[in-house]
PDB file of N, CA and C in Angstrom:
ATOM      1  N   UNK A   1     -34.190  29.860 -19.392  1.00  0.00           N
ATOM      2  CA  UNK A   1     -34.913  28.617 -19.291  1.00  0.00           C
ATOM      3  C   UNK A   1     -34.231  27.528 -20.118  1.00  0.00           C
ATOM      4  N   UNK A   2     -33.748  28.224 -21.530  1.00  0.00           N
ATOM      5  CA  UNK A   2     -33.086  26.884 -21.912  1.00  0.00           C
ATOM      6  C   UNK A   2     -31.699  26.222 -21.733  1.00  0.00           C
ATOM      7  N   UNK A   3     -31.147  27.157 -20.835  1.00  0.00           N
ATOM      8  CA  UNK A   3     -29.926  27.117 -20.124  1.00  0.00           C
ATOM      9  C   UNK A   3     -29.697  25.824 -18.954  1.00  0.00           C
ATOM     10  N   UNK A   4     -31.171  26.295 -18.115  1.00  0.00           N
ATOM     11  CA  UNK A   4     -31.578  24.771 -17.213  1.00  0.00           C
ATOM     12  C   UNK A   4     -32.076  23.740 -18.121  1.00  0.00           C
ATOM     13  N   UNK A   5     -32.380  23.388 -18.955  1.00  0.00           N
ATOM     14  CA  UNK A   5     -32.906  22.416 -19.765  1.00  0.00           C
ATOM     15  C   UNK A   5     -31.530  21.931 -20.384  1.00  0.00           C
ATOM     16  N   UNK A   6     -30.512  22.736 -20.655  1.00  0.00           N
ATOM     17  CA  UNK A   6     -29.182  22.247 -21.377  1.00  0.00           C
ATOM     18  C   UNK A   6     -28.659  21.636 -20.611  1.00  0.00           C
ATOM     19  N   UNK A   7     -28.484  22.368 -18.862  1.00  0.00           N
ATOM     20  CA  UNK A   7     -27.849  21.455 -17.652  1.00  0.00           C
ATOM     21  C   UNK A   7     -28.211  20.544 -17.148  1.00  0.00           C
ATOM     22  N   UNK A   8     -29.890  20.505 -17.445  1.00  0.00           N
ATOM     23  CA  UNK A   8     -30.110  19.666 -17.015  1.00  0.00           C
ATOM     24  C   UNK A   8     -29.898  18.401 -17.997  1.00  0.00           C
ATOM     25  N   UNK A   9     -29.826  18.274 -18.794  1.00  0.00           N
ATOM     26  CA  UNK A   9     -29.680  17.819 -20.167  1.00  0.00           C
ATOM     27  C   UNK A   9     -28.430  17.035 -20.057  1.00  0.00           C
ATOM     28  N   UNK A  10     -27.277  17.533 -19.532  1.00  0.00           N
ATOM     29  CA  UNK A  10     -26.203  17.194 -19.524  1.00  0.00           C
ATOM     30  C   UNK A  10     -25.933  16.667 -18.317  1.00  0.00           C
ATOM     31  N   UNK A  11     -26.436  17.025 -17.054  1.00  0.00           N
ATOM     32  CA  UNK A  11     -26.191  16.178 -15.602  1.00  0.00           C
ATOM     33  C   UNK A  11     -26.852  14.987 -16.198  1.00  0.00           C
ATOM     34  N   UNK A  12     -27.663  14.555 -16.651  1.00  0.00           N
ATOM     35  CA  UNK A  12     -28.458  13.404 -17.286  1.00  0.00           C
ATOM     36  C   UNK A  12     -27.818  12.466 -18.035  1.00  0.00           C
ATOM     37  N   UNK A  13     -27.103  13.275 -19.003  1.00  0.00           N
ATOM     38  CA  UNK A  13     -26.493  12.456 -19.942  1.00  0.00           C
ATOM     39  C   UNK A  13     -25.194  11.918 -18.752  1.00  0.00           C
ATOM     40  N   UNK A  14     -24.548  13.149 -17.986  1.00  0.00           N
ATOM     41  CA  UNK A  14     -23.033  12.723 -17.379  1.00  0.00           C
ATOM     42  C   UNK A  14     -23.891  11.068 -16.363  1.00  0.00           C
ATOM     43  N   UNK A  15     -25.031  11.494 -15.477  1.00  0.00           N
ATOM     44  CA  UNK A  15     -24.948  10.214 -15.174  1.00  0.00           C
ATOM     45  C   UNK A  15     -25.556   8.807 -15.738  1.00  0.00           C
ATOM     46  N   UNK A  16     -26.182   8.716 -16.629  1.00  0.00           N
ATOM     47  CA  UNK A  16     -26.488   7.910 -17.370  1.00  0.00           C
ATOM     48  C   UNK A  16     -24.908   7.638 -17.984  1.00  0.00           C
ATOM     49  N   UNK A  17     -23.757   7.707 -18.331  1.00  0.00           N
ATOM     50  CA  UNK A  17     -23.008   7.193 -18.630  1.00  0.00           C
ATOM     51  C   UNK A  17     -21.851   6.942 -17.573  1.00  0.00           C
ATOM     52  N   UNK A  18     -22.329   6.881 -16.211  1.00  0.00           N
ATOM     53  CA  UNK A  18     -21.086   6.001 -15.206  1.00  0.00           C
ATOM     54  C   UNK A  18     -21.828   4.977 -15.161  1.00  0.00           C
ATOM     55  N   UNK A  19     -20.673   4.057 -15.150  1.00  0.00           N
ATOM     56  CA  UNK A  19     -20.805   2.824 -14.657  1.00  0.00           C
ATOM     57  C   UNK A  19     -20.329   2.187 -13.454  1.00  0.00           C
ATOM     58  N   UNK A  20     -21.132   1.301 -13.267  1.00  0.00           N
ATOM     59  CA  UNK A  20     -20.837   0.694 -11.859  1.00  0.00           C
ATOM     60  C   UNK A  20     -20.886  -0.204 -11.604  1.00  0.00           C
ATOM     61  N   UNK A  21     -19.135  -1.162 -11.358  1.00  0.00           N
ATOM     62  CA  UNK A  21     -19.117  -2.590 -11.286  1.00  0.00           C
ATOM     63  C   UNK A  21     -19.281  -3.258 -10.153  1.00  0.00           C
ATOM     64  N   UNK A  22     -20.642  -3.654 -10.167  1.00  0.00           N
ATOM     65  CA  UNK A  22     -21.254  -4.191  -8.750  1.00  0.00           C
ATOM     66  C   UNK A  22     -20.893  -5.793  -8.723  1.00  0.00           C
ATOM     67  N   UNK A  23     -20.555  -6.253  -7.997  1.00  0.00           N
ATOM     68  CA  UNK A  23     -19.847  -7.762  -8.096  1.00  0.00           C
ATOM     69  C   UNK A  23     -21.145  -8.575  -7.618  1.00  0.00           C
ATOM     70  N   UNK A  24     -20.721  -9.729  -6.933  1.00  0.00           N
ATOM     71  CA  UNK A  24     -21.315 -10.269  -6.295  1.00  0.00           C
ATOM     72  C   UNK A  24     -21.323 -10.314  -5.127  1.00  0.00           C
ATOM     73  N   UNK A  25     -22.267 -10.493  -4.199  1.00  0.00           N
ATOM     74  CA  UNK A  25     -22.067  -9.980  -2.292  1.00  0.00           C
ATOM     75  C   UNK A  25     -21.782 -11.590  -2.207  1.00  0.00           C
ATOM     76  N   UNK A  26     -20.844 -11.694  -1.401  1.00  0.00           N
ATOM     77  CA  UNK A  26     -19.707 -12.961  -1.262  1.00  0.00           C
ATOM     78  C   UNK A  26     -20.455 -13.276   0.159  1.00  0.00           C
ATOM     79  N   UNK A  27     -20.840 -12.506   1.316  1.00  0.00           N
ATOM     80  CA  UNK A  27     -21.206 -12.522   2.483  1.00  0.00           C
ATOM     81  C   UNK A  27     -22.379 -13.224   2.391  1.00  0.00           C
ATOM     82  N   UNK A  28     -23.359 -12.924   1.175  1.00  0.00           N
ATOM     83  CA  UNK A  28     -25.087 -13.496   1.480  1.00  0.00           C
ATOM     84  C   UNK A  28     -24.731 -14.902   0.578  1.00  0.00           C
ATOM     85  N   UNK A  29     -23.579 -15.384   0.376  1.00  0.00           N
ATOM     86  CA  UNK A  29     -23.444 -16.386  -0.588  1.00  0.00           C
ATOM     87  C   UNK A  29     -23.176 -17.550   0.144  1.00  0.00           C
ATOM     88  N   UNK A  30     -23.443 -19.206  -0.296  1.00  0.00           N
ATOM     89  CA  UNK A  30     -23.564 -20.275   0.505  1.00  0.00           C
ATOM     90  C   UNK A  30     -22.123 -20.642   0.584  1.00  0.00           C
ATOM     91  N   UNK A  31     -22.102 -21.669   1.505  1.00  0.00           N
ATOM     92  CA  UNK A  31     -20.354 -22.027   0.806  1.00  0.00           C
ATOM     93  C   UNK A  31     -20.126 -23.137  -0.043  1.00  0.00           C
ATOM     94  N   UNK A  32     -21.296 -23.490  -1.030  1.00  0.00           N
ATOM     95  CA  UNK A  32     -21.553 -24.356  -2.199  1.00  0.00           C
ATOM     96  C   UNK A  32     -20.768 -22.928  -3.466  1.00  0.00           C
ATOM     97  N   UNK A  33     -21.511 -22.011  -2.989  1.00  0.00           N
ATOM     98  CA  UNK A  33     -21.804 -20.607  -4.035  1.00  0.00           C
ATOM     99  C   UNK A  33     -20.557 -20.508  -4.025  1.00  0.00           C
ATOM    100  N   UNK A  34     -19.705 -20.335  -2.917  1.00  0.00           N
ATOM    101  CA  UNK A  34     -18.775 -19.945  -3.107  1.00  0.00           C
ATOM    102  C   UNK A  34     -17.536 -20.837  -3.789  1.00  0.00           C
ATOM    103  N   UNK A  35     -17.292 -21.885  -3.508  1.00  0.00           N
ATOM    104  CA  UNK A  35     -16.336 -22.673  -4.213  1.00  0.00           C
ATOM    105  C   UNK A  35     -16.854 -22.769  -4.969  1.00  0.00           C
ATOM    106  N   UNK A  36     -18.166 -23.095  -5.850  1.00  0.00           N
ATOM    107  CA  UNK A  36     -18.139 -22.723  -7.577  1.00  0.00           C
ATOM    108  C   UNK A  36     -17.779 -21.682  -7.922  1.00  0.00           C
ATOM    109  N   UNK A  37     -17.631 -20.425  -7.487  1.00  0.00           N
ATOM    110  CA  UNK A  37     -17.405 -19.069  -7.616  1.00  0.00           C
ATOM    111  C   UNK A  37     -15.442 -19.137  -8.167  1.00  0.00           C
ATOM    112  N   UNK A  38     -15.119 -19.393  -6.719  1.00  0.00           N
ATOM    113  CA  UNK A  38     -13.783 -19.654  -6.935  1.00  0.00           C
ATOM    114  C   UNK A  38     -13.021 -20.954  -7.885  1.00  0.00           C
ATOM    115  N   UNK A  39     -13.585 -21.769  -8.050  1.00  0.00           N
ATOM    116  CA  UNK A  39     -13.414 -23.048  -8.956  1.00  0.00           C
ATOM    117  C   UNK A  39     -13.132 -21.833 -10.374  1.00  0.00           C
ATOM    118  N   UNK A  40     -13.669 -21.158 -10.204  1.00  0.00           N
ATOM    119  CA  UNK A  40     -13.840 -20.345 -12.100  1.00  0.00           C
ATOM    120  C   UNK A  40     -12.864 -19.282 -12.249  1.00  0.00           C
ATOM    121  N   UNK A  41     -12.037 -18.507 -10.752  1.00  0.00           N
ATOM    122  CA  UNK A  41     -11.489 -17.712 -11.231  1.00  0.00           C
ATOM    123  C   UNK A  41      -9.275 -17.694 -10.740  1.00  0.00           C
ATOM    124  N   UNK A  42      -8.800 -17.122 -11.040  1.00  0.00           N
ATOM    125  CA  UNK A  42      -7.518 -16.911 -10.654  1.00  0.00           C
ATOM    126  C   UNK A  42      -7.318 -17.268  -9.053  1.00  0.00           C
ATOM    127  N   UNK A  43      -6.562 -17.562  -8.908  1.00  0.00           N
ATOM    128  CA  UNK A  43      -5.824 -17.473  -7.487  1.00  0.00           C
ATOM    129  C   UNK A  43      -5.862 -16.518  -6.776  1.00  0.00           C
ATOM    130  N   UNK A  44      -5.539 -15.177  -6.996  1.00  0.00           N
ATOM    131  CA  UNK A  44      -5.670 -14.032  -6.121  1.00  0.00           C
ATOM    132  C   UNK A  44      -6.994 -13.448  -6.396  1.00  0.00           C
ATOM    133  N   UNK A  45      -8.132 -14.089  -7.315  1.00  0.00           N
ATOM    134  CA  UNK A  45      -9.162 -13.387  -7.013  1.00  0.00           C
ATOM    135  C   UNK A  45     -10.340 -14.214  -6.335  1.00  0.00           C
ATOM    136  N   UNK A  46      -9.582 -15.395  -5.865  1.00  0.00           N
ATOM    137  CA  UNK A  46     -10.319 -16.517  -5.109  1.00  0.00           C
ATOM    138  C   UNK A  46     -10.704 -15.835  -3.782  1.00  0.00           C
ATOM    139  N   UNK A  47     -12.185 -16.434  -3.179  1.00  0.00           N
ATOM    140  CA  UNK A  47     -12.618 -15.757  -1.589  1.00  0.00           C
ATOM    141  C   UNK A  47     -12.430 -16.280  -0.970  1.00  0.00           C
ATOM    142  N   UNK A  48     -11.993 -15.653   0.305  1.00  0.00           N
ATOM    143  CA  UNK A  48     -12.725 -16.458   1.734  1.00  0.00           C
ATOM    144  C   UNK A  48     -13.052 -15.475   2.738  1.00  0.00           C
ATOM    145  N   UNK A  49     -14.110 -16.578   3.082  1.00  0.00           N
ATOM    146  CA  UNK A  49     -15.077 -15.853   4.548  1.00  0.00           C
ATOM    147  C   UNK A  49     -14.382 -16.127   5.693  1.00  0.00           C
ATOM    148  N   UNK A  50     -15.099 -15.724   6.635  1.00  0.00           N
ATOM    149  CA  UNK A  50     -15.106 -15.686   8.130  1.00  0.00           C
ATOM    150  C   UNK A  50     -16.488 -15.467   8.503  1.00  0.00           C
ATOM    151  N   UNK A  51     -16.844 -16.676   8.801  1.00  0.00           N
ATOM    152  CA  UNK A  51     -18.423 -17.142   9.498  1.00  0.00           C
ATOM    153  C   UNK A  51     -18.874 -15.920  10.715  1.00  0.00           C
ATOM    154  N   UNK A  52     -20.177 -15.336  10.407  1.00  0.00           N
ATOM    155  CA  UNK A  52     -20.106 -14.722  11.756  1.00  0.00           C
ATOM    156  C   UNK A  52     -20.713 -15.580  12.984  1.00  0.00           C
ATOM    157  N   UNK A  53     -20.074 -14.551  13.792  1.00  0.00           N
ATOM    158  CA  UNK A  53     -19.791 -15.188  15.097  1.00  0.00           C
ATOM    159  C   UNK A  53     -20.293 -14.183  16.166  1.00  0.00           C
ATOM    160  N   UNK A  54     -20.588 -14.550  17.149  1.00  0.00           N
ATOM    161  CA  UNK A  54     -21.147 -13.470  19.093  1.00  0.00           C
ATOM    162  C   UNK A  54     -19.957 -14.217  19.571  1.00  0.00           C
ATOM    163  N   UNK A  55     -19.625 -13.317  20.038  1.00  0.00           N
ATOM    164  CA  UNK A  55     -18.717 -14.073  21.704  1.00  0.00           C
ATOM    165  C   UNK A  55     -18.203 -12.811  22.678  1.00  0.00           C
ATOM    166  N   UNK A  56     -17.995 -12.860  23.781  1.00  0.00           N
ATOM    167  CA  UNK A  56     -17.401 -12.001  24.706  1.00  0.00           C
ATOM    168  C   UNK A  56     -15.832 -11.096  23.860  1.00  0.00           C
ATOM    169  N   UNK A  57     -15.665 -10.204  23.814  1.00  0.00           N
ATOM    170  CA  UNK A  57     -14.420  -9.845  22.675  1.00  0.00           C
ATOM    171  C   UNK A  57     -13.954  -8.431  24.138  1.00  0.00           C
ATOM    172  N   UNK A  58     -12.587  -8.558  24.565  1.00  0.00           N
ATOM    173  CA  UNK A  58     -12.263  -7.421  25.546  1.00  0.00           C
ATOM    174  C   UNK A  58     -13.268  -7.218  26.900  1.00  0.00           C
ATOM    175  N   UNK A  59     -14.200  -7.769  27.373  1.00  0.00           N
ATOM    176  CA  UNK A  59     -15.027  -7.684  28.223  1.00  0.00           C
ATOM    177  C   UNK A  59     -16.319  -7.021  28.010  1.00  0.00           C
ATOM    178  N   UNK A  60     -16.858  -6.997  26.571  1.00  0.00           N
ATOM    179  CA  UNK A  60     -18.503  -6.714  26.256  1.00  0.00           C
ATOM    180  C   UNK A  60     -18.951  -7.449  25.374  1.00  0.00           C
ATOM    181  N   UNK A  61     -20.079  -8.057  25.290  1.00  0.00           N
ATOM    182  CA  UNK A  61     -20.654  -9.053  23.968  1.00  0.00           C
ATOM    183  C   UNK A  61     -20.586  -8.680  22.554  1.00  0.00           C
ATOM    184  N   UNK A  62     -20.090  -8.664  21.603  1.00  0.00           N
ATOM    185  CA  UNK A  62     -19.690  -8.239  20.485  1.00  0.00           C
ATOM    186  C   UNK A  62     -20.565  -9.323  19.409  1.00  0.00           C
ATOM    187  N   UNK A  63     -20.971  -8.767  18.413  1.00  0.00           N
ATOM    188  CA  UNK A  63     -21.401  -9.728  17.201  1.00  0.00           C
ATOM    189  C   UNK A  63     -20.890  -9.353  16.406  1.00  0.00           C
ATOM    190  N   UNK A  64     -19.942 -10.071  15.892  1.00  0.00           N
ATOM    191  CA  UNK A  64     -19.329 -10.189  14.375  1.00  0.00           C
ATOM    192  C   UNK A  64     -20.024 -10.928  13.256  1.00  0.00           C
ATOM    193  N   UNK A  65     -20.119  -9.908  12.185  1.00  0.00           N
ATOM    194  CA  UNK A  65     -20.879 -10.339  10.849  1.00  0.00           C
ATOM    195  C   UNK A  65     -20.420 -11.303  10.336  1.00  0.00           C
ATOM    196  N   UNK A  66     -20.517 -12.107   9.340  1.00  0.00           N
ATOM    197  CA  UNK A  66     -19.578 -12.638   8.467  1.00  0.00           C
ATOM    198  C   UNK A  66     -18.865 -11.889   7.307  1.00  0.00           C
ATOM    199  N   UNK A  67     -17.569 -12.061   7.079  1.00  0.00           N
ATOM    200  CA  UNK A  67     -17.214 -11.503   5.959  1.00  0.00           C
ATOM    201  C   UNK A  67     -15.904 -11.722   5.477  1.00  0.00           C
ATOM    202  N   UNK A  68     -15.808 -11.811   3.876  1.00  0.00           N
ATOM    203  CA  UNK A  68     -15.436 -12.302   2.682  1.00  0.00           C
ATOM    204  C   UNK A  68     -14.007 -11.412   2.321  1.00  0.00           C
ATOM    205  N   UNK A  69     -13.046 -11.971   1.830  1.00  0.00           N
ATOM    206  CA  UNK A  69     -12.104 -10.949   0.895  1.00  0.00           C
ATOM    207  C   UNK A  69     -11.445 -11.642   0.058  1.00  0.00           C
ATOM    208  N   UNK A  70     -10.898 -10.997  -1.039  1.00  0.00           N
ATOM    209  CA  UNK A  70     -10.043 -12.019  -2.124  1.00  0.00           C
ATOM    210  C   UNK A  70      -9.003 -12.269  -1.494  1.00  0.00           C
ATOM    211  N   UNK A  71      -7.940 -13.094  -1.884  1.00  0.00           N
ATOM    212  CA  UNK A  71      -6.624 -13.956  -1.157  1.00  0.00           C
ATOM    213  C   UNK A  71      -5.800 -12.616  -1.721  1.00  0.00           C
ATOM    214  N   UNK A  72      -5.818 -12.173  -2.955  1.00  0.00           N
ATOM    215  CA  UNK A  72      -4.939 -10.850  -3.398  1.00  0.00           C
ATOM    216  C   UNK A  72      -5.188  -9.308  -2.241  1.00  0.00           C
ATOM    217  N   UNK A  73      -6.708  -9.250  -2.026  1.00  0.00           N
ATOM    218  CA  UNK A  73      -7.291  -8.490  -1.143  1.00  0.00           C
ATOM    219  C   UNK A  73      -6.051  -8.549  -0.073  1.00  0.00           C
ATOM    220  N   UNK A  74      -6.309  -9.573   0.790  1.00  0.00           N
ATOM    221  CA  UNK A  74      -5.461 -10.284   1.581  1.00  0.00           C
ATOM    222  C   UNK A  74      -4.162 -10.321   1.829  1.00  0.00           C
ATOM    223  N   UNK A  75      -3.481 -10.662   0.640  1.00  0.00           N
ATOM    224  CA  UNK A  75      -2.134 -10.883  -0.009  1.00  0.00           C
ATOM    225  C   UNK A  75      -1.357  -8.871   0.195  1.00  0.00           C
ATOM    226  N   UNK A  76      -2.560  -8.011  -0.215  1.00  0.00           N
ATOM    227  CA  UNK A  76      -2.350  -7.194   0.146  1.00  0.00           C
ATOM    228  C   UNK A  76      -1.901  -5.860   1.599  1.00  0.00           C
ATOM    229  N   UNK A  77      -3.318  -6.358   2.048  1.00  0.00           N
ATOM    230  CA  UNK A  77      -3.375  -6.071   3.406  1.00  0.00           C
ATOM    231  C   UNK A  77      -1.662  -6.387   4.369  1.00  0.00           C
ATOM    232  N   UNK A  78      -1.373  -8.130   3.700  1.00  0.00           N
ATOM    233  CA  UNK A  78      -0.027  -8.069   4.873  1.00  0.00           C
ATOM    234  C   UNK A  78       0.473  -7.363   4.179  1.00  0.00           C
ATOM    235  N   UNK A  79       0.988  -7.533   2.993  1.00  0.00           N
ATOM    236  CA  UNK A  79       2.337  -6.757   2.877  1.00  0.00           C
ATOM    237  C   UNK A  79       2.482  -5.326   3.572  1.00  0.00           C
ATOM    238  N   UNK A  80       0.800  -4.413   3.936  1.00  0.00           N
ATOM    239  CA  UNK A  80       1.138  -3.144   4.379  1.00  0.00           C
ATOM    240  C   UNK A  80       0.955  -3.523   5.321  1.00  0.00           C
ATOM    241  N   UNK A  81       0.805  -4.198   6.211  1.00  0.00           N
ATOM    242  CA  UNK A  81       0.667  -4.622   7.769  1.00  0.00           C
ATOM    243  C   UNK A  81       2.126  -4.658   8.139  1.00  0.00           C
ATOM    244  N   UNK A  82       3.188  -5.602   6.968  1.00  0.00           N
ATOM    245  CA  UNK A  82       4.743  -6.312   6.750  1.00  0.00           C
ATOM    246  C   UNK A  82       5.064  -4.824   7.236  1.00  0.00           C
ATOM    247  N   UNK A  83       4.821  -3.629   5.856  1.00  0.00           N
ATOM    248  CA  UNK A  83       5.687  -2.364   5.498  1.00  0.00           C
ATOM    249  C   UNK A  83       5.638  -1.583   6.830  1.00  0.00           C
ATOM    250  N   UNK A  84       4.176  -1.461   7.652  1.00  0.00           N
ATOM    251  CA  UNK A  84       4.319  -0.504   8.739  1.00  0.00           C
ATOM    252  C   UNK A  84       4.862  -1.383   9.852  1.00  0.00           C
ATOM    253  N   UNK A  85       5.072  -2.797  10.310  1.00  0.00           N
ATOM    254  CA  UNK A  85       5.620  -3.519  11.490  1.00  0.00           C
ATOM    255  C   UNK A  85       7.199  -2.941  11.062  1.00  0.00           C
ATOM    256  N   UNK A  86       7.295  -2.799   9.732  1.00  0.00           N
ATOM    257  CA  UNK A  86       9.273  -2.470   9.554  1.00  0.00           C
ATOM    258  C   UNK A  86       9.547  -0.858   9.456  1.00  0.00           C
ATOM    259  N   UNK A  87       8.464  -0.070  10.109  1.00  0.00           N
ATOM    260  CA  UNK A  87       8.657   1.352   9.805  1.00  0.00           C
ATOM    261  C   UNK A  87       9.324   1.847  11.282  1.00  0.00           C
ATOM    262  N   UNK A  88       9.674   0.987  11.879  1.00  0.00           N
ATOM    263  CA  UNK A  88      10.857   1.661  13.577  1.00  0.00           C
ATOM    264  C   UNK A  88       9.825   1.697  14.106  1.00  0.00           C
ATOM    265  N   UNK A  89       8.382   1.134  14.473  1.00  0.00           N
ATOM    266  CA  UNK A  89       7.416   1.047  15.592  1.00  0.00           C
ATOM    267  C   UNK A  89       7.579  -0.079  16.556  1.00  0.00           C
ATOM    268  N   UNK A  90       8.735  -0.625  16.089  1.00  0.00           N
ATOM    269  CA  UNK A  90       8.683  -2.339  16.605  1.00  0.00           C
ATOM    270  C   UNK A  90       7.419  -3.377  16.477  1.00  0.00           C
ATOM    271  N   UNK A  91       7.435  -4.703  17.360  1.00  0.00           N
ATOM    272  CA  UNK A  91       6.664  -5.372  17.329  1.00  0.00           C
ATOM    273  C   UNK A  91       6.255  -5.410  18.675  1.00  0.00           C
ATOM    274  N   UNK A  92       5.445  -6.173  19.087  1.00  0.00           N
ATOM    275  CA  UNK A  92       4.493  -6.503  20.310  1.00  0.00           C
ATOM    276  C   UNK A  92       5.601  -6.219  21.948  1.00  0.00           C
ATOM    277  N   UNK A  93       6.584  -7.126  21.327  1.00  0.00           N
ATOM    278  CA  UNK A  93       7.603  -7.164  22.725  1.00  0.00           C
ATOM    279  C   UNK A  93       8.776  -6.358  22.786  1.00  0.00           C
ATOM    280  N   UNK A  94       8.535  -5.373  21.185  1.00  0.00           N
ATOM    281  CA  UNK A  94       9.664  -4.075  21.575  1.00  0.00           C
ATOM    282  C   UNK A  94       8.670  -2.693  22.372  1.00  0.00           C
ATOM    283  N   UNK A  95       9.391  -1.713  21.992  1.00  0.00           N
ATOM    284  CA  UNK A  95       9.268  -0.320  22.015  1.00  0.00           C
ATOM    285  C   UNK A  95       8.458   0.022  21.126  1.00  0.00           C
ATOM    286  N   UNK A  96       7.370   0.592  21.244  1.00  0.00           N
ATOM    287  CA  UNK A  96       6.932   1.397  19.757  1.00  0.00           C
ATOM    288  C   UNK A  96       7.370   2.692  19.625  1.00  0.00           C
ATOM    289  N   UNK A  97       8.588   3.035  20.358  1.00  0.00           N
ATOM    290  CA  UNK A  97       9.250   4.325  19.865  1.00  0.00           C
ATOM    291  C   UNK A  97       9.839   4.415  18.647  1.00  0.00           C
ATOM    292  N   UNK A  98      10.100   5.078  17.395  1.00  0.00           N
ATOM    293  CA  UNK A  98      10.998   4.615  16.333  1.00  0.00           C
ATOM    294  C   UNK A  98      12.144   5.340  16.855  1.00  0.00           C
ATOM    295  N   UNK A  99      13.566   4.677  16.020  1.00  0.00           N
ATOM    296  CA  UNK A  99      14.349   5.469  16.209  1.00  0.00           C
ATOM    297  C   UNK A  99      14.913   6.967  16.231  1.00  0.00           C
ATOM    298  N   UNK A 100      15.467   7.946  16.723  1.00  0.00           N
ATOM    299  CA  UNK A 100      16.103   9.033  16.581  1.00  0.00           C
ATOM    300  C   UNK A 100      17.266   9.374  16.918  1.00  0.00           C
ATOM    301  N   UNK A 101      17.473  10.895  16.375  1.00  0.00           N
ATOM    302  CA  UNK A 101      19.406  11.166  17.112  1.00  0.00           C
ATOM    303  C   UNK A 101      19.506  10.448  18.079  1.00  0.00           C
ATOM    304  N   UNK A 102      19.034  10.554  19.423  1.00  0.00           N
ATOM    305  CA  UNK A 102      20.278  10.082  20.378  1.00  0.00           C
ATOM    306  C   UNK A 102      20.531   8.618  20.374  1.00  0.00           C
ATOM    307  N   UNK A 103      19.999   7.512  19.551  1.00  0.00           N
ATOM    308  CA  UNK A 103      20.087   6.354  19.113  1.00  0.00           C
ATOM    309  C   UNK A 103      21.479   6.117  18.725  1.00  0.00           C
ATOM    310  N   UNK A 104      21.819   7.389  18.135  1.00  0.00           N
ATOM    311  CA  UNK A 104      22.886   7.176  17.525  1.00  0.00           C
ATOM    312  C   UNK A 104      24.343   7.943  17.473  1.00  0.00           C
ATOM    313  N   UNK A 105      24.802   7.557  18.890  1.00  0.00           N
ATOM    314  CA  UNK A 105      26.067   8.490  18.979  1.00  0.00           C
ATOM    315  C   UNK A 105      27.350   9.768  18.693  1.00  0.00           C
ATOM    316  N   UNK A 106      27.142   8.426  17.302  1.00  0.00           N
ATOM    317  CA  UNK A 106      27.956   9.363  16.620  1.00  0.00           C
ATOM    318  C   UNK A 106      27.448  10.649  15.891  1.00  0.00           C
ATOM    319  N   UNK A 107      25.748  11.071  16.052  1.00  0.00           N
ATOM    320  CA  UNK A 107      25.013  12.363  15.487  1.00  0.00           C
ATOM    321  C   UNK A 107      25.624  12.749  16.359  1.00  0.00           C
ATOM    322  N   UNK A 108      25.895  12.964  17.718  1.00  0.00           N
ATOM    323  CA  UNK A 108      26.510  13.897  18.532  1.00  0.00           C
ATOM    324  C   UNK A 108      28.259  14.471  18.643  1.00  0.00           C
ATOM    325  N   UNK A 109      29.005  14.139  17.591  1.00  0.00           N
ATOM    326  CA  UNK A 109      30.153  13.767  18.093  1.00  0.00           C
ATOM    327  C   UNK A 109      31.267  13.152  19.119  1.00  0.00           C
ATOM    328  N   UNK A 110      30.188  12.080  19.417  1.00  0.00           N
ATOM    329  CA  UNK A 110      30.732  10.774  20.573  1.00  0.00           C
ATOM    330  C   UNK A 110      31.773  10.111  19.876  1.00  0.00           C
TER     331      UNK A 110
END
């Protein structure tokens, strides 16, 4: 019995000491809220939204929420968008085959 009272004792204590950095929801925020928001902080931790929106999207009615990300958020995202467009998948008007041997002749002794 005092074995469960020790564990329990201690699951208690373990979560009573995480913390959890809850920000601010950028989405339920005005866009007054928001440029004071950003007026106060760094450059890459500045927001922006995208208003939601309904419209026809591929041929079914779609509703898009609104929603928020930092410019670093952002800043991020391309560069791995950059890293996988340069990984041999090509772009829109190539091949998305990547390269292999027979690409390259001379693997064969040509």
């Amino acid at each position: 019995m005092i074995k469960r009272y020790l564990m329990l004792l201690f699951v208690l204590l373990g979560l009573s000491s995480c913390e959890s950095a809850v920000g601010p929801s950028f989405e339920k925020m005005s866009e007054t809220e928001i440029a004071t928001y950003n007026a106060s902080v760094p450059m890459d931790e500045k927001v922006i939204c995208q208003d939601a929106y309904a419209d026809w999207i591929g041929g079914s009615y779609r509703r898009i929420p609104k929603w928020c990300i930092t410019v670093g958020a952002l800043a991020d995202l391309q560069r791995a968008w950059d890293d996988w467009g340069g990984a041999g998948y090509g772009t829109m008007s190539e091949s998305y085959q990547p390269a292999d041997a027979a690409d390259y002749p001379s693997t064969f002794g040509n």
